[in-house]
C-alpha atoms as a PDB file:
ATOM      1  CA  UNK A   1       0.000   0.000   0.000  1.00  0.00           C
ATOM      2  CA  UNK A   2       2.948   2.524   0.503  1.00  0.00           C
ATOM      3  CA  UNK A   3       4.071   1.722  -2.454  1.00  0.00           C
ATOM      4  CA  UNK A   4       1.135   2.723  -4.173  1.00  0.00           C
ATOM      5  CA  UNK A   5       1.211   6.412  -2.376  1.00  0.00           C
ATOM      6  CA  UNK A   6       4.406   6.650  -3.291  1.00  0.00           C
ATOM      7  CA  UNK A   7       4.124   6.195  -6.700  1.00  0.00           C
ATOM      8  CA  UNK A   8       1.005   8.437  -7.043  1.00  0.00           C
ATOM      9  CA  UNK A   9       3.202  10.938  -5.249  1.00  0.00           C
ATOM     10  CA  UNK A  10       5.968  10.688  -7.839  1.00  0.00           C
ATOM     11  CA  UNK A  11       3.705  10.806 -10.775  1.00  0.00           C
ATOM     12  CA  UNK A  12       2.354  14.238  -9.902  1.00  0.00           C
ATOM     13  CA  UNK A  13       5.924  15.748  -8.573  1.00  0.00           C
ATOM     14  CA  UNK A  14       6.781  17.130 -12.210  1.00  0.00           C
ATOM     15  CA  UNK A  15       2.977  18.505 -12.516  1.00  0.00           C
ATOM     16  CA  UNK A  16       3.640  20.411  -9.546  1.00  0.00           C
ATOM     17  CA  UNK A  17       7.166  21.566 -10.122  1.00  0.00           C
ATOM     18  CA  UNK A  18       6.086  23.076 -13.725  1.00  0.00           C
ATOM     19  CA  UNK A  19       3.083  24.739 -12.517  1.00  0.00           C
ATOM     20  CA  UNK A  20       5.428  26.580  -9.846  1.00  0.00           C
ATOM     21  CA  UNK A  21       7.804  27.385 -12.624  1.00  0.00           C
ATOM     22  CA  UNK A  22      10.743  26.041 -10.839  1.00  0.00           C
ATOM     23  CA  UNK A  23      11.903  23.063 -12.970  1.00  0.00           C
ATOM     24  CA  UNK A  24      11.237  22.849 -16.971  1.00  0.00           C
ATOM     25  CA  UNK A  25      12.759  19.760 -16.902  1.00  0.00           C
ATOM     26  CA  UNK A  26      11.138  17.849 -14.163  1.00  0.00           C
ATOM     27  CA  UNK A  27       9.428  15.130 -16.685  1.00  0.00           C
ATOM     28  CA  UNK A  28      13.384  14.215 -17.725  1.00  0.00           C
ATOM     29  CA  UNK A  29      14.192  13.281 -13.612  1.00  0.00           C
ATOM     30  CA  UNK A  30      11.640  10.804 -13.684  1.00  0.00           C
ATOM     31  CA  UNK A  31      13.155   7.306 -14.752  1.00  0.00           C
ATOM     32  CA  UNK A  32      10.285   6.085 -17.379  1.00  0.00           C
ATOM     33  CA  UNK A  33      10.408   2.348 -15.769  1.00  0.00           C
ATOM     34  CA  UNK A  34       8.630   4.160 -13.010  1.00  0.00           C
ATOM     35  CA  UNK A  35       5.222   4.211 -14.973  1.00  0.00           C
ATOM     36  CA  UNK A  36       5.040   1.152 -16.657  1.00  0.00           C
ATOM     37  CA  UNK A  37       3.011  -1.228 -14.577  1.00  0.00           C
ATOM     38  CA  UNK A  38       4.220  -4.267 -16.624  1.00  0.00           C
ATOM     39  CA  UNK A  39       7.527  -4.327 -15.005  1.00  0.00           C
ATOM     40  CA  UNK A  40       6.012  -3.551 -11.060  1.00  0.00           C
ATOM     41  CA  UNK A  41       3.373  -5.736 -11.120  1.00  0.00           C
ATOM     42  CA  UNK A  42       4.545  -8.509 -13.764  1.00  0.00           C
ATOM     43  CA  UNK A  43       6.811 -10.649 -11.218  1.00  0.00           C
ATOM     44  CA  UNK A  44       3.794 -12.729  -9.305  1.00  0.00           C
ATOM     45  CA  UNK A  45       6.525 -14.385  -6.294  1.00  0.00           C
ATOM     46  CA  UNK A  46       7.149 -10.294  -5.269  1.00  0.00           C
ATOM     47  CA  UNK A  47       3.704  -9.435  -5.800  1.00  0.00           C
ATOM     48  CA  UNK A  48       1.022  -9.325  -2.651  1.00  0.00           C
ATOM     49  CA  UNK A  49      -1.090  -7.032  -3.233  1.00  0.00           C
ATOM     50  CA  UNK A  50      -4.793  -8.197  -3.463  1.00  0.00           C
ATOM     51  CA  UNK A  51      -6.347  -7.770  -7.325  1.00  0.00           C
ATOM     52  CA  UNK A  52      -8.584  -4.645  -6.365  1.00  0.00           C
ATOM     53  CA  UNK A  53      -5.624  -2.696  -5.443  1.00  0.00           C
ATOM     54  CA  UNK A  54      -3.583  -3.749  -8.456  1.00  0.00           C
ATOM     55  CA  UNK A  55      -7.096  -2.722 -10.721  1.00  0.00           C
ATOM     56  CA  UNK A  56      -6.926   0.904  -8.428  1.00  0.00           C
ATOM     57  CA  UNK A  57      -3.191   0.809  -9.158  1.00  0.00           C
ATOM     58  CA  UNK A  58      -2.948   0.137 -12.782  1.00  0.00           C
ATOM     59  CA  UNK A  59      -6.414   2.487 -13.172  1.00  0.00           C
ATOM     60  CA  UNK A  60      -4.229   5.593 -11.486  1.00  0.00           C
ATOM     61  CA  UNK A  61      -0.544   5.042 -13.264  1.00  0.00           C
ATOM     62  CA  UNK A  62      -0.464   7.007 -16.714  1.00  0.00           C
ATOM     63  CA  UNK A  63       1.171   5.408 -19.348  1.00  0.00           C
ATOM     64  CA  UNK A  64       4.147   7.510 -20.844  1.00  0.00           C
ATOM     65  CA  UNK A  65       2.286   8.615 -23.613  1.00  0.00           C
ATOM     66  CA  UNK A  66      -0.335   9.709 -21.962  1.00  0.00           C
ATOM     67  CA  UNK A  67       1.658  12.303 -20.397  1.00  0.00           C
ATOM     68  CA  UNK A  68       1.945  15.514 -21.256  1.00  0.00           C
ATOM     69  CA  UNK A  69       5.298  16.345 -23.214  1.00  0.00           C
ATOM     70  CA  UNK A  70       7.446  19.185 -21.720  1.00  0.00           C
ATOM     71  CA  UNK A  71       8.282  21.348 -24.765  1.00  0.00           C
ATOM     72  CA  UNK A  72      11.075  23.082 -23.347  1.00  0.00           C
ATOM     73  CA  UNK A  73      13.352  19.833 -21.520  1.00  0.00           C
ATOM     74  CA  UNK A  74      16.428  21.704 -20.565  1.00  0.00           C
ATOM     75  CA  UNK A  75      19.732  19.601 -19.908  1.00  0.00           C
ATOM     76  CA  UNK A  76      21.918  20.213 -16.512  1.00  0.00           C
ATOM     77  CA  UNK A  77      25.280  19.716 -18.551  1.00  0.00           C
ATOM     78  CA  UNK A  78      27.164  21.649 -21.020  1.00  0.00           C
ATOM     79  CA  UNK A  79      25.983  21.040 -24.391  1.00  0.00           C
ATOM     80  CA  UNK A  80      29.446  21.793 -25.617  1.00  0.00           C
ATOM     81  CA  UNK A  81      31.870  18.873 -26.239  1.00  0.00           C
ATOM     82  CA  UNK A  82      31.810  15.676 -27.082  1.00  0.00           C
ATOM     83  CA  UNK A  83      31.245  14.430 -22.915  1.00  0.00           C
ATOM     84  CA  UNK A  84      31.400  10.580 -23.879  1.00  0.00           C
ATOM     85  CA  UNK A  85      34.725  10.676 -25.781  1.00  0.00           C
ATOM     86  CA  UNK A  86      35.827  13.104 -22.612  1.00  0.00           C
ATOM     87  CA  UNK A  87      35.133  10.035 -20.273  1.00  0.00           C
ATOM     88  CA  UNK A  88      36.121   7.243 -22.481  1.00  0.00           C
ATOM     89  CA  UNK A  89      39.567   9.324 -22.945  1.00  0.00           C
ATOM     90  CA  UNK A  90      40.381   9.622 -19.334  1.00  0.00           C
ATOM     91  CA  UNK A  91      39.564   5.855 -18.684  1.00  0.00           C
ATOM     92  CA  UNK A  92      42.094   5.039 -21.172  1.00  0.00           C
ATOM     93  CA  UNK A  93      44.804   7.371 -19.635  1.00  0.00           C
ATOM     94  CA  UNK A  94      44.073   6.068 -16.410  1.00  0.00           C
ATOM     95  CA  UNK A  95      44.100   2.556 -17.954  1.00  0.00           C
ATOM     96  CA  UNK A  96      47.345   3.158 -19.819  1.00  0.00           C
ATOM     97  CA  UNK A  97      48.883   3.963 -16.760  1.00  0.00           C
ATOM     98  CA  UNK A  98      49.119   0.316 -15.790  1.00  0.00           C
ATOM     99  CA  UNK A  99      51.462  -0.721 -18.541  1.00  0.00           C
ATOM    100  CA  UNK A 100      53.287   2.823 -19.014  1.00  0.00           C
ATOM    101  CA  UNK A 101      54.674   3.057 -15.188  1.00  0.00           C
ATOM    102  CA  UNK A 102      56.620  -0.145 -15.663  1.00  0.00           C
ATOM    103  CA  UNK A 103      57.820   0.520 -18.921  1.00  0.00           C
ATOM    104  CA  UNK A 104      58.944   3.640 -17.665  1.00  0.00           C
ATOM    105  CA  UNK A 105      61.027   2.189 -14.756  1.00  0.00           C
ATOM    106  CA  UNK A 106      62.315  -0.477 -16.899  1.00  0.00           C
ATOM    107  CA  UNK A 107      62.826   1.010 -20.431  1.00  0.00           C
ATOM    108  CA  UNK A 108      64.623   4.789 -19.334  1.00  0.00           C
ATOM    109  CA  UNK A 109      63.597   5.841 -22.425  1.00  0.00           C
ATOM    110  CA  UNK A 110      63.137   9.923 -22.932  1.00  0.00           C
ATOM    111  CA  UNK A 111      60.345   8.678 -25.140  1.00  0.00           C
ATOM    112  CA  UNK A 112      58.604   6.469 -22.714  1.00  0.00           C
ATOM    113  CA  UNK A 113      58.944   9.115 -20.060  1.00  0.00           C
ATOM    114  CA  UNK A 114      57.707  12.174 -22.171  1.00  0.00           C
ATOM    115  CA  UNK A 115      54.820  10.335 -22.955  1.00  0.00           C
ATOM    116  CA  UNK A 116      54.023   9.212 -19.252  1.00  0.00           C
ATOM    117  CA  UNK A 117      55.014  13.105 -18.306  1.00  0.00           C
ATOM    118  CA  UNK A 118      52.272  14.308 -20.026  1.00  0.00           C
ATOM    119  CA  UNK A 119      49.505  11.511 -19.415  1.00  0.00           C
ATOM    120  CA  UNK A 120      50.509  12.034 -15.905  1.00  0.00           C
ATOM    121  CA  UNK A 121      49.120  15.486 -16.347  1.00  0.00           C
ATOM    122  CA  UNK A 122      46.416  15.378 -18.209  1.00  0.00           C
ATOM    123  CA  UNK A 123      45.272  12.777 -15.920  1.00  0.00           C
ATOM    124  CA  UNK A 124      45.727  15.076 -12.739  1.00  0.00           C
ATOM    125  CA  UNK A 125      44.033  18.223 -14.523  1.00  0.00           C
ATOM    126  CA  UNK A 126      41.130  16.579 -15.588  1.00  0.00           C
ATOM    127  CA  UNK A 127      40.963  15.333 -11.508  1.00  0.00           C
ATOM    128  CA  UNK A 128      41.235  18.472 -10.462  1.00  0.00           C
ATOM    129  CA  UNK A 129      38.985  20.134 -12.412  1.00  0.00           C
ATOM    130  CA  UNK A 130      36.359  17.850 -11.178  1.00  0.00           C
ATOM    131  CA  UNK A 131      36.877  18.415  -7.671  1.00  0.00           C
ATOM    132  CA  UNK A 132      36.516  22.322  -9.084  1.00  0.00           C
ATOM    133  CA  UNK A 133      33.729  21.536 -10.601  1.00  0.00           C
ATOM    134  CA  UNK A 134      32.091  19.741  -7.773  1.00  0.00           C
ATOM    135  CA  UNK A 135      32.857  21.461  -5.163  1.00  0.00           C
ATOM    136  CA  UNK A 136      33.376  25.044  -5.853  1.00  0.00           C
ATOM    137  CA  UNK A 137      30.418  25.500  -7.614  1.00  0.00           C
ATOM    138  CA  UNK A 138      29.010  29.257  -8.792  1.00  0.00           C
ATOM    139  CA  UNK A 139      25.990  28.882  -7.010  1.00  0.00           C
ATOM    140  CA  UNK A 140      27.768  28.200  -3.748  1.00  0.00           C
ATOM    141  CA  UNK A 141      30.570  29.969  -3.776  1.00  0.00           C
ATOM    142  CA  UNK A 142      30.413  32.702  -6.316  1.00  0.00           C
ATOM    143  CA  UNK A 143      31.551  33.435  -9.494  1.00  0.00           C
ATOM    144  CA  UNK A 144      34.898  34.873  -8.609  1.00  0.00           C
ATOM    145  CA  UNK A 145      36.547  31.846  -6.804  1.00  0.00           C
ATOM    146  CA  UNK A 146      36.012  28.968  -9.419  1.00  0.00           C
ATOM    147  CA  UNK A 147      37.628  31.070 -11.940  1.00  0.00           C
ATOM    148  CA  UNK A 148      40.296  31.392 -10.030  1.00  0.00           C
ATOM    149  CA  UNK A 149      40.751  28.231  -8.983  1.00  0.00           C
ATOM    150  CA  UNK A 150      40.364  27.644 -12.846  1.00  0.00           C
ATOM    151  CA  UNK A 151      43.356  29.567 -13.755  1.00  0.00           C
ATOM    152  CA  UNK A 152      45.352  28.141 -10.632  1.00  0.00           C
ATOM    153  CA  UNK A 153      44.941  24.539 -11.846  1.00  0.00           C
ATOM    154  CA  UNK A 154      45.921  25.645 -15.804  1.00  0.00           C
ATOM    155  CA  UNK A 155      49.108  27.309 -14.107  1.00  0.00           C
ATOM    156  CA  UNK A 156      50.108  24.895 -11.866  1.00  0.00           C
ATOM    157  CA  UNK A 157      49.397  21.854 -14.915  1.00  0.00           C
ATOM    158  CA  UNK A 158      51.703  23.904 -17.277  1.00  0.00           C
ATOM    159  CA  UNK A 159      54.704  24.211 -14.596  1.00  0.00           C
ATOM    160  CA  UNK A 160      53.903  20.454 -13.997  1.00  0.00           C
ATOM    161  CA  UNK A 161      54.486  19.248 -17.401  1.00  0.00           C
ATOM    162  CA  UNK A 162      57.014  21.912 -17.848  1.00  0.00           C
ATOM    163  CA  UNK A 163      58.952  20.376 -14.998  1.00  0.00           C
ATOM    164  CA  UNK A 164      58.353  16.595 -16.067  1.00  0.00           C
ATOM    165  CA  UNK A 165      59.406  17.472 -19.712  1.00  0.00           C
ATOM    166  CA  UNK A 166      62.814  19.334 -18.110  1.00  0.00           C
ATOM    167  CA  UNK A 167      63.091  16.669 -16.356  1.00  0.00           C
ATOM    168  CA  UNK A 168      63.013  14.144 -19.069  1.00  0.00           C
ATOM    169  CA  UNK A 169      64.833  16.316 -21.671  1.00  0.00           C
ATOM    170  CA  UNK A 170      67.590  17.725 -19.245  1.00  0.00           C
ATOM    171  CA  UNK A 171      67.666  15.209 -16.477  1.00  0.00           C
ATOM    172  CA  UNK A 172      67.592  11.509 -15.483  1.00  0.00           C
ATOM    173  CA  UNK A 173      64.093  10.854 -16.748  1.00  0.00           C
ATOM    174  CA  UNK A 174      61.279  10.091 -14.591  1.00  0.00           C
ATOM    175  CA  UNK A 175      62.108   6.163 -14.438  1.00  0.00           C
ATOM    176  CA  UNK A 176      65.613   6.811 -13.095  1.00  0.00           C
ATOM    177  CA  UNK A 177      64.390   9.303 -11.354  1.00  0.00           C
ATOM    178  CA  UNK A 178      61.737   7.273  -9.360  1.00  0.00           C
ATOM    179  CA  UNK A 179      65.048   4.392  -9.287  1.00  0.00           C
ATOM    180  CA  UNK A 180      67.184   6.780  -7.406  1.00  0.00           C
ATOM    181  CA  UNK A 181      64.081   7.855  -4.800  1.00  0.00           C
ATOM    182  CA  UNK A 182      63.612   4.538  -3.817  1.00  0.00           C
ATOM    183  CA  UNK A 183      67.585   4.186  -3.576  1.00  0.00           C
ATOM    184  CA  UNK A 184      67.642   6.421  -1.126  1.00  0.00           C
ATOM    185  CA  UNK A 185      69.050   5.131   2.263  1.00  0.00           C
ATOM    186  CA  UNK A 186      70.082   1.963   0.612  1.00  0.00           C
ATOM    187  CA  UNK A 187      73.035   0.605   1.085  1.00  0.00           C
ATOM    188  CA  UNK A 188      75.551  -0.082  -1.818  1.00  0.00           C
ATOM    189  CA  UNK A 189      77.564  -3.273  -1.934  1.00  0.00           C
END
């Protein structure tokens, strides 16, 4: 029976944000499984409700094309970009890290290293600028400090990779340098 309220609730939540003007887009929260009685009341070993409140239940849940269509279904996110190929990118990084850290150690290879240098980095900006993104949000901070925070995390990336590539170019290299770190207080024999 609660179950019943509280789907009658959630069917008229968009009705009611719409009519206050608060959400245009309050027909898009709602998952679509929610208002298909098929899939709640098809599985008969979960089902115990009696067959006059199934009739009441399936009499008061709208199908979804009964519902009235939202013409103007704004989206949360950026419409700019290509968000998928974003996502699948950084996976990849992340993934390539698995192979390219070893390599790196083993092979002391400028190329090896350059090429970690600046995955490393990408892969650290793009974490960063989600914790930006979460958590220093315009709406609850301002305006002011996620720009700067912005231009902070562009800075501090380009020293980074500057550094790594310096490092790589003019240096050891990352995987000797990492070898010598863990050197460190060793012993030689």
């Amino acid at each position: 029976m609660a179950s019943f309220h509280l789907m009658r609730s959630i069917r008229h939540l968009p009705a009611a944000f719409v009519k206050q003007g608060q959400l245009s887009f309050a027909r898009s929260c709602i998952p679509a499984e929610l208002f298909r009685p098929a899939l709640i009341l098809s599985d008969a070993k979960y089902n115990t409700m009696t067959s006059s409140v199934k009739d009441g239940f399936k009499r008061n849940l709208p199908q979804i094309s009964s519902m009235p269509m939202i013409a103007n279904q704004s989206r949360l996110a950026s419409t700019v970009g290509d968000h998928v190929r974003l996502w699948q990118l950084e996976r990849t990084i992340a993934a390539s890290f698995i192979g390219l850290l070893p390599a790196c150690i083993i092979l002391e290879n400028a190329i090896v290293d350059g090429l970690f240098g600046i995955l490393l980095v990408m892969h650290s900006h793009w974490g960063l600028e989600a914790l930006i993104l979460d958590y220093a949000r315009p709406a609850v901070v301002g305006t002011l400090l996620p720009k700067v925070l912005n231009f902070l995390l562009n800075l501090i990336s380009a020293a980074t990779l500057a550094g790594l590539l310096v490092l790589v170019y003019n240096g050891p290299g990352i995987g000797k340098s990492i070898k010598s770190a863990w050197a460190i207080g060793k012993e030689e024999k």
